[in-house]
Protein backbone atom coordinates (compact mmCIF):
# COMPACT_ATOMS: atom_id res chain seq x y z
CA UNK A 1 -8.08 -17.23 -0.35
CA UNK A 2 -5.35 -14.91 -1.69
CA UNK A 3 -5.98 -11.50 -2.49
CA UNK A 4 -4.55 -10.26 -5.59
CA UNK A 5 -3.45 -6.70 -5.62
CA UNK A 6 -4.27 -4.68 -9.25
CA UNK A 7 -3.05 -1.38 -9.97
CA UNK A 8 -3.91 1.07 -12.70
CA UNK A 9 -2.82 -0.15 -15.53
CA UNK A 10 -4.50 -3.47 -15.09
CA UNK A 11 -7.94 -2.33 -14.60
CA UNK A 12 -9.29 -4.67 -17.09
CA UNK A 13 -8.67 -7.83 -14.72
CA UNK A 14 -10.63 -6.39 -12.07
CA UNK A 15 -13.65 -5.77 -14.23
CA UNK A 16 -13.11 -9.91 -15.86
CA UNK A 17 -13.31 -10.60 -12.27
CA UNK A 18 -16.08 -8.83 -11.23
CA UNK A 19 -17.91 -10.55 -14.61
CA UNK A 20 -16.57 -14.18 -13.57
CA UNK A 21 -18.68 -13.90 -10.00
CA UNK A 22 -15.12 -13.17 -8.08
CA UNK A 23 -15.03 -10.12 -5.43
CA UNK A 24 -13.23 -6.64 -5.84
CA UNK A 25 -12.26 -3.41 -3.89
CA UNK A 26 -12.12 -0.78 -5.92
CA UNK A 27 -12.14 3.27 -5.23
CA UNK A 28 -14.96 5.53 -5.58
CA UNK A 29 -15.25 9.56 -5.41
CA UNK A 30 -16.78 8.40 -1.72
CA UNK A 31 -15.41 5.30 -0.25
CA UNK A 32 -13.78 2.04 -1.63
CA UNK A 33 -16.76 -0.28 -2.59
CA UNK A 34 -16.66 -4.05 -2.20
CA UNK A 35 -18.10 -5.26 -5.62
CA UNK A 36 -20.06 -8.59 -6.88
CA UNK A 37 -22.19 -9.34 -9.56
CA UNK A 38 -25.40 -8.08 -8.49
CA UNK A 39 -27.01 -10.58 -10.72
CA UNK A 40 -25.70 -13.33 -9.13
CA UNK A 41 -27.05 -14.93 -5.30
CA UNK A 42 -23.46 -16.89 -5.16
CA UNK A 43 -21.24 -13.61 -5.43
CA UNK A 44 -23.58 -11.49 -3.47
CA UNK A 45 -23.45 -14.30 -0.51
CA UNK A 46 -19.88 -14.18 -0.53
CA UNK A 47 -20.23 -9.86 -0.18
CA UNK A 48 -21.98 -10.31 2.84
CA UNK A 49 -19.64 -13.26 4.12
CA UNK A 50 -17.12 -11.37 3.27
CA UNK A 51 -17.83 -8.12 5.47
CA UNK A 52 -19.70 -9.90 8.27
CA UNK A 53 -22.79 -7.90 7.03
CA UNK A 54 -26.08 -8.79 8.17
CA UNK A 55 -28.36 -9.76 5.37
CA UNK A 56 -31.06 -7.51 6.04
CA UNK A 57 -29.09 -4.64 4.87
CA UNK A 58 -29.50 -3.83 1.42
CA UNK A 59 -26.79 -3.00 -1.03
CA UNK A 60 -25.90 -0.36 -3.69
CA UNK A 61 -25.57 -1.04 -7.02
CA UNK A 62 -23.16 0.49 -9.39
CA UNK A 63 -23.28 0.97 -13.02
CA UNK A 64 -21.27 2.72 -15.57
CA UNK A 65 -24.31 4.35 -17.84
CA UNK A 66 -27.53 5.15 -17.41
CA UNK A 67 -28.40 2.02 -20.21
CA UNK A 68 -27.67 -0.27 -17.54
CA UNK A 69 -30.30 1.04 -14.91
CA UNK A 70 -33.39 0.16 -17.16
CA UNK A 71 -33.24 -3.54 -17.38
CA UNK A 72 -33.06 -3.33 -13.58
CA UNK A 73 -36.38 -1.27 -12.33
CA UNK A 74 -39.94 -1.22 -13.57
CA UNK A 75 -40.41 2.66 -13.93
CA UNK A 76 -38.62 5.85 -13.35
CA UNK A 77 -41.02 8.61 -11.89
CA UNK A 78 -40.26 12.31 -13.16
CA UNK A 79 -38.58 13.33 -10.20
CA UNK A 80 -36.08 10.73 -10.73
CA UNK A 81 -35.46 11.67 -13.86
CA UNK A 82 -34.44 14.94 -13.36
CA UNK A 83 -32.42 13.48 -10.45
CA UNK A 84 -30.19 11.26 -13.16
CA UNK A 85 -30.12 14.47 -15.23
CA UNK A 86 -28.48 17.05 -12.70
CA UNK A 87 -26.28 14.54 -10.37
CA UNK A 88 -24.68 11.49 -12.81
CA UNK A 89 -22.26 10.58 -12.73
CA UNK A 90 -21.70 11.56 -8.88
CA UNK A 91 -21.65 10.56 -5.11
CA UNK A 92 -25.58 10.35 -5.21
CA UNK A 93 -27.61 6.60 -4.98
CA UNK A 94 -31.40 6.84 -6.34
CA UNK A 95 -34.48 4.53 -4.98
CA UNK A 96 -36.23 2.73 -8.34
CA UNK A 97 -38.85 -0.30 -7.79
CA UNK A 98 -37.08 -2.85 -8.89
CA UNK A 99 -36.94 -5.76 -11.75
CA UNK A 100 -36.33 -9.40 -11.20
CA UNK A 101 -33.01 -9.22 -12.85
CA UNK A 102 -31.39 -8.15 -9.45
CA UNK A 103 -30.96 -10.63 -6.95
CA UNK A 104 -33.42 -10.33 -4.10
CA UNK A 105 -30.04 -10.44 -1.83
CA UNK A 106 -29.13 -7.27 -2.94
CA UNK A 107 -32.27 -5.72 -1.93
CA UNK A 108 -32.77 -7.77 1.53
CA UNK A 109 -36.22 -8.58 0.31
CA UNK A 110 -37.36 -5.38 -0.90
CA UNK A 111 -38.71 -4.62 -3.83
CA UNK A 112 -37.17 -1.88 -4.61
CA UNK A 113 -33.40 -1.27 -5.79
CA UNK A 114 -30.45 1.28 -4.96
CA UNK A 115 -28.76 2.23 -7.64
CA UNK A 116 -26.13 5.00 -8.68
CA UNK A 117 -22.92 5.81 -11.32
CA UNK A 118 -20.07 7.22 -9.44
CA UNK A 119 -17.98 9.58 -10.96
CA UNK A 120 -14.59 8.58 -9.81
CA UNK A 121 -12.70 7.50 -13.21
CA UNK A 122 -11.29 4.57 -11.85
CA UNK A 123 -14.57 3.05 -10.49
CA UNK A 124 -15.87 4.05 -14.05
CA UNK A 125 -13.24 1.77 -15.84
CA UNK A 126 -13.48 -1.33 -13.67
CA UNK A 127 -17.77 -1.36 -14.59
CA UNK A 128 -17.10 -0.92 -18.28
CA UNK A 129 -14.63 -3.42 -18.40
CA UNK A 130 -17.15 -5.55 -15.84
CA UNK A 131 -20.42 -5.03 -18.54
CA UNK A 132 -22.55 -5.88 -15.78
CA UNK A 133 -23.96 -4.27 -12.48
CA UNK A 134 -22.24 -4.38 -9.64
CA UNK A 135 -23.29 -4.51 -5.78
CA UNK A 136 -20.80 -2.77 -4.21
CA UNK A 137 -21.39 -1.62 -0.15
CA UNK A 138 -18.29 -0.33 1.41
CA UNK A 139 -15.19 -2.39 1.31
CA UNK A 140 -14.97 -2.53 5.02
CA UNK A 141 -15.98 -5.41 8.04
CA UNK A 142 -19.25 -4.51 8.63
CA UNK A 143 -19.63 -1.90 11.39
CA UNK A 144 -16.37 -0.09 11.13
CA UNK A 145 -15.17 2.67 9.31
CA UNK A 146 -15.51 2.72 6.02
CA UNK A 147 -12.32 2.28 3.59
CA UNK A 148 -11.01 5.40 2.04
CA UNK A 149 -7.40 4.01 1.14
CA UNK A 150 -6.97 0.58 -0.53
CA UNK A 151 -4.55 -0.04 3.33
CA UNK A 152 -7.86 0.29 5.14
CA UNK A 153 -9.55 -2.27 2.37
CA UNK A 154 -6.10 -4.75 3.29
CA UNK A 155 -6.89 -4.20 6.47
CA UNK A 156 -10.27 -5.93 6.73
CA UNK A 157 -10.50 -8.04 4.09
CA UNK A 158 -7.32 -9.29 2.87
CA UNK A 159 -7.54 -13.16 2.41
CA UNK A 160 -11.11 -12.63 2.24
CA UNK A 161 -11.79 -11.06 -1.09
CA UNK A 162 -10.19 -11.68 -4.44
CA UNK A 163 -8.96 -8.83 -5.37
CA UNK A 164 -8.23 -4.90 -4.20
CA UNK A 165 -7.48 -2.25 -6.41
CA UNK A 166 -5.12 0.01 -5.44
CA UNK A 167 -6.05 3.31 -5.88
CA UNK A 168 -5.48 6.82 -4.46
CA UNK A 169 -7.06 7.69 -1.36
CA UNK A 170 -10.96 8.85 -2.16
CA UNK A 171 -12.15 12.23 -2.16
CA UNK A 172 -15.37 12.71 -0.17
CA UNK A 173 -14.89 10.18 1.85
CA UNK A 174 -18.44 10.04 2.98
CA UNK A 175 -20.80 7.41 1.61
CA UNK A 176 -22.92 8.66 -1.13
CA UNK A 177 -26.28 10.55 -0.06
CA UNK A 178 -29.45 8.26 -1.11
CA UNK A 179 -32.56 9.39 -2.13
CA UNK A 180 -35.94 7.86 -2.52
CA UNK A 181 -37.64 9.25 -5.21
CA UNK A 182 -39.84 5.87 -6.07
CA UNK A 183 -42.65 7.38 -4.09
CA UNK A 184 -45.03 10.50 -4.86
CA UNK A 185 -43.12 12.54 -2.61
CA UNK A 186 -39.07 12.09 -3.17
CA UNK A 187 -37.08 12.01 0.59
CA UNK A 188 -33.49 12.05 1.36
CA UNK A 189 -32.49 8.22 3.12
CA UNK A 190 -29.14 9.37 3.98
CA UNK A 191 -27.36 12.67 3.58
CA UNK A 192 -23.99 12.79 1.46
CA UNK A 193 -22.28 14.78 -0.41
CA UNK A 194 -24.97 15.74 -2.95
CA UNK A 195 -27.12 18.10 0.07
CA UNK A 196 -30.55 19.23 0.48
CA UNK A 197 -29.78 22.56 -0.79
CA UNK A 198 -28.56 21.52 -4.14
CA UNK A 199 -31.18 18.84 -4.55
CA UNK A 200 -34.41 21.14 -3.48
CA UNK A 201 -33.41 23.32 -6.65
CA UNK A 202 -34.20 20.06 -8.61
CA UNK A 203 -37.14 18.73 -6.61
CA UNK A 204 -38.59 21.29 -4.74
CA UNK A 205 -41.15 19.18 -2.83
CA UNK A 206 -37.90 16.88 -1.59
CA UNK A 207 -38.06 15.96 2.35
CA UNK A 208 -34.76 16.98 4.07
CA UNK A 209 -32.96 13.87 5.81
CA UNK A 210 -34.84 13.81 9.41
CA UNK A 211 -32.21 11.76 11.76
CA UNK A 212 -31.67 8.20 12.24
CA UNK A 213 -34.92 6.64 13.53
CA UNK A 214 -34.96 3.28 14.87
CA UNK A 215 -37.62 1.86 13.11
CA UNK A 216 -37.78 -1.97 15.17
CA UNK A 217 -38.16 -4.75 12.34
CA UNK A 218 -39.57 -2.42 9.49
CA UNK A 219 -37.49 -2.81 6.67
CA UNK A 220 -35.88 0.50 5.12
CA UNK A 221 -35.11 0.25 1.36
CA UNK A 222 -31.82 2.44 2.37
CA UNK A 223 -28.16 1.01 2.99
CA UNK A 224 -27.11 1.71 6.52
CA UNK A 225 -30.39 2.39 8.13
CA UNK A 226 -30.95 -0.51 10.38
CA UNK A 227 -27.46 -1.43 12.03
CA UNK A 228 -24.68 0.37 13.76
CA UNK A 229 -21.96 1.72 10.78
CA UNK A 230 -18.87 3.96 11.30
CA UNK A 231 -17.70 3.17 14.41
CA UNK A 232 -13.60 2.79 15.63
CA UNK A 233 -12.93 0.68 18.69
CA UNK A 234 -11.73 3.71 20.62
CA UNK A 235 -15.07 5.42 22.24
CA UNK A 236 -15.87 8.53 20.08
CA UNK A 237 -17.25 11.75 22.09
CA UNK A 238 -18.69 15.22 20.65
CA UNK A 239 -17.60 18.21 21.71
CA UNK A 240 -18.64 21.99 21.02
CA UNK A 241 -16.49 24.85 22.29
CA UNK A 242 -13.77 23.94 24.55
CA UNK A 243 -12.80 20.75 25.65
CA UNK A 244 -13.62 18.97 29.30
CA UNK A 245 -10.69 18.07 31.04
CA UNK A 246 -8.79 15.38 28.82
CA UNK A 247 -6.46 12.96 28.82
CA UNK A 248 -3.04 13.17 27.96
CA UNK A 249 -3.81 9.98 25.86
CA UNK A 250 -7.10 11.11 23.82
CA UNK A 251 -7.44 12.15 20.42
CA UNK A 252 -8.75 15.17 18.49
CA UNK A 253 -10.27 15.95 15.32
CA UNK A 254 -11.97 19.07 14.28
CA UNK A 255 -11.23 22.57 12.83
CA UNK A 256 -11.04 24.79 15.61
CA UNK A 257 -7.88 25.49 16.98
CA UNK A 258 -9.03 27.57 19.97
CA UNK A 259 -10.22 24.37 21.27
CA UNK A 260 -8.06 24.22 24.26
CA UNK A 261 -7.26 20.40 22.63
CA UNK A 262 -3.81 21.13 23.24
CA UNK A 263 -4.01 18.67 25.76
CA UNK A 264 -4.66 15.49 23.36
CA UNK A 265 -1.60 13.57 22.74
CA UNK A 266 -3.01 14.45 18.66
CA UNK A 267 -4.97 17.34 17.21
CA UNK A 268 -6.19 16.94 13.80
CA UNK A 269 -7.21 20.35 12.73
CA UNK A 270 -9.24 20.22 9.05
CA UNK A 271 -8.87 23.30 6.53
CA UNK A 272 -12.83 23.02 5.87
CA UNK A 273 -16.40 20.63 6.55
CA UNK A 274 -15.34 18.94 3.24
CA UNK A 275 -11.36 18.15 4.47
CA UNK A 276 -12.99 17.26 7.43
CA UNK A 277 -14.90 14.80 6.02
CA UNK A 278 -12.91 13.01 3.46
CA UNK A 279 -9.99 12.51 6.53
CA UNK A 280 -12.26 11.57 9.11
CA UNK A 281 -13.07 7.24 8.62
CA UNK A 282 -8.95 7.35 8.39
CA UNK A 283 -8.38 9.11 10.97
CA UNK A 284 -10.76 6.42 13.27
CA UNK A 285 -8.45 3.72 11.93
CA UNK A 286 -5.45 5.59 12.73
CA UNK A 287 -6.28 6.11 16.38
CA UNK A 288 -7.67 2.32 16.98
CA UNK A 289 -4.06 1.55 15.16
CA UNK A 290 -2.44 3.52 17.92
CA UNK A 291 -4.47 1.82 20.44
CA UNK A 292 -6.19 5.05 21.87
CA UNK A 293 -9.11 4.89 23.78
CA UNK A 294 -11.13 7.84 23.23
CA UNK A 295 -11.44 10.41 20.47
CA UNK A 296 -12.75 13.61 20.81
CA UNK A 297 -14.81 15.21 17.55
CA UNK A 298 -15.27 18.86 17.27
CA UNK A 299 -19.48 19.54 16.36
CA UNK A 300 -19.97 21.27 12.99
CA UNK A 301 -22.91 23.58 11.73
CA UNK A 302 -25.62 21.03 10.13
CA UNK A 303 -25.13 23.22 6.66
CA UNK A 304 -24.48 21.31 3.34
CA UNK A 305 -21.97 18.30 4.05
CA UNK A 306 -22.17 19.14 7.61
CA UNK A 307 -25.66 17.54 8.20
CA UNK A 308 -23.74 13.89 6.67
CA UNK A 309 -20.80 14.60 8.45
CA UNK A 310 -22.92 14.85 12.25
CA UNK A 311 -24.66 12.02 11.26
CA UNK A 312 -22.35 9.96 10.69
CA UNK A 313 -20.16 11.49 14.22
CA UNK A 314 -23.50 10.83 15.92
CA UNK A 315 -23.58 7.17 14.91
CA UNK A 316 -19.81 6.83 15.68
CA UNK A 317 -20.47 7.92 19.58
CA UNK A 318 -23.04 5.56 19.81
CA UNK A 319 -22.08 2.88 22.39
């Protein structure tokens, strides 16, 4: 198929796409999302075609209000509430049992349903125009970094989506921290943006993200909890302190400049945690670009963003 490519002023088309069952790219305060009707089994089987993702893995959905959650959950405990409250918009996704309006794709079986409003203006545009939720998991092949420029999205899946809007680069560039709150006790999925610290102020009796567990075949009503995510072609190691001996033709990224990574045939030294996150996906496509073979990532303290960024370095060095 051919992609078309929409820019700002034409934000309109993507939503009237996104309501006619076609596929979009579009940016987001974390990633670029890949979005489909999440109402519909045809467009969510062409998501999943689309990224080569397994079907087992459940998806996000996206709204633009907090009207459009209700028709799509049976009940919103208290904790969630004050969850919606304090954090939307924003880069947080929120656990809610689910109603039959959403596909069952979108929630690989489960009953219940991730949902969250990002706060990014352009993402907010392209739903209101849309008028309908939207399933949107990262706009990326399945298993590789995820898309923080609209190049990375035309990388993977031009020809195979219908349309990519070209936006600035995102912000966070970490996918959005999910939460669980359907239960009695709420528990952090996956860490984000949006960290323990500022959501244990809101529900005190929140459990703090413990690690990615291999769970065998028990389904997790998370995105990105049962397969491998985030990881470039070149091999990824983690490093604390000073470097091993390197070669001339590795990578680095981190912020510490005492690193003895003067060695690497490219440093990448980050201002802060945050700069280090939002630059870190591009900087995996940039080195399997170059064709380099390993990359070398500094460790960070597992403080605020710091416990999503490790996890997601930790699932990058997996082999």
């Amino acid at each position: 198929m051919k992609t078309v490519y929409i820019h700002e002023n034409q934000l309109a088309t993507a939503g009237e796409l996104l309501a006619n069952g076609r596929l979009v790219a579009f940016p987001t305060e974390t990633v670029y999302g890949l979005g489909a009707d999440a109402c519909s089994d045809v467009a969510i089987k062409a998501i999943f075609e689309a990224k080569g993702r397994p079907s087992d893995n459940p998806l996000i959905v996206h709204v633009a209000g907090v009207d459009q959650v209700y028709p799509l959950v049976l009940d919103v405990t208290e904790a969630t509430q004050r969850l919606m409250v304090r954090f939307w918009p924003g880069p947080i996704t929120l656990i809610f049992p689910k109603s039959k309006r959403v596909s069952n794709l979108v929630t690989a079986g489960l009953d219940t349903v991730a949902i969250r409003i990002p706060s990014h203006p352009w993402a907010n545009a392209v739903l209101k125009h849309a008028q309908i939720p939207v399933a949107a998991p990262s706009a990326n092949r399945s298993g590789s970094p995820s898309a923080t420029t609209w190049q990375a999205v035309q990388q993977d899946l031009d020809q195979r989506i219908d349309a990519i809007v070209c936006g600035p680069p995102t912000d966070i560039g970490l996918e959005s921290t999910v939460v669980d709150a359907a239960g009695e006790q709420p528990r952090i999925l996956r860490p984000g943006k949006i960290t323990w610290e500022e959501l244990v102020k809101v529900c005190p009796s929140i459990v703090p993200y413990s690690g990615h567990v291999d769970r065998g075949n028990e389904l997790l009503n998370s995105p990105g909890l049962r397969h491998r995510h985030y990881q470039p072609r070149a091999q990824v190691t983690l490093v604390r302190g000073h470097l091993p001996a390197v070669h001339q033709e590795a990578w680095f990224i981190g912020l510490n400049k005492s690193s003895g990574t003067d060695s690497c045939s490219r440093c990448l030294y980050c201002d802060s945690v945050e700069d280090y996150s939002a630059r870190l996906f591009d900087f995996f496509r940039q080195a399997d670009d170059a064709g380099v073979k390993t990359i070398y990532c500094e460790e960070v303290d597992e403080t605020g963003i710091g416990v999503a960024l490790m996890d997601r370095l930790r699932r990058a060095s997996q082999s």
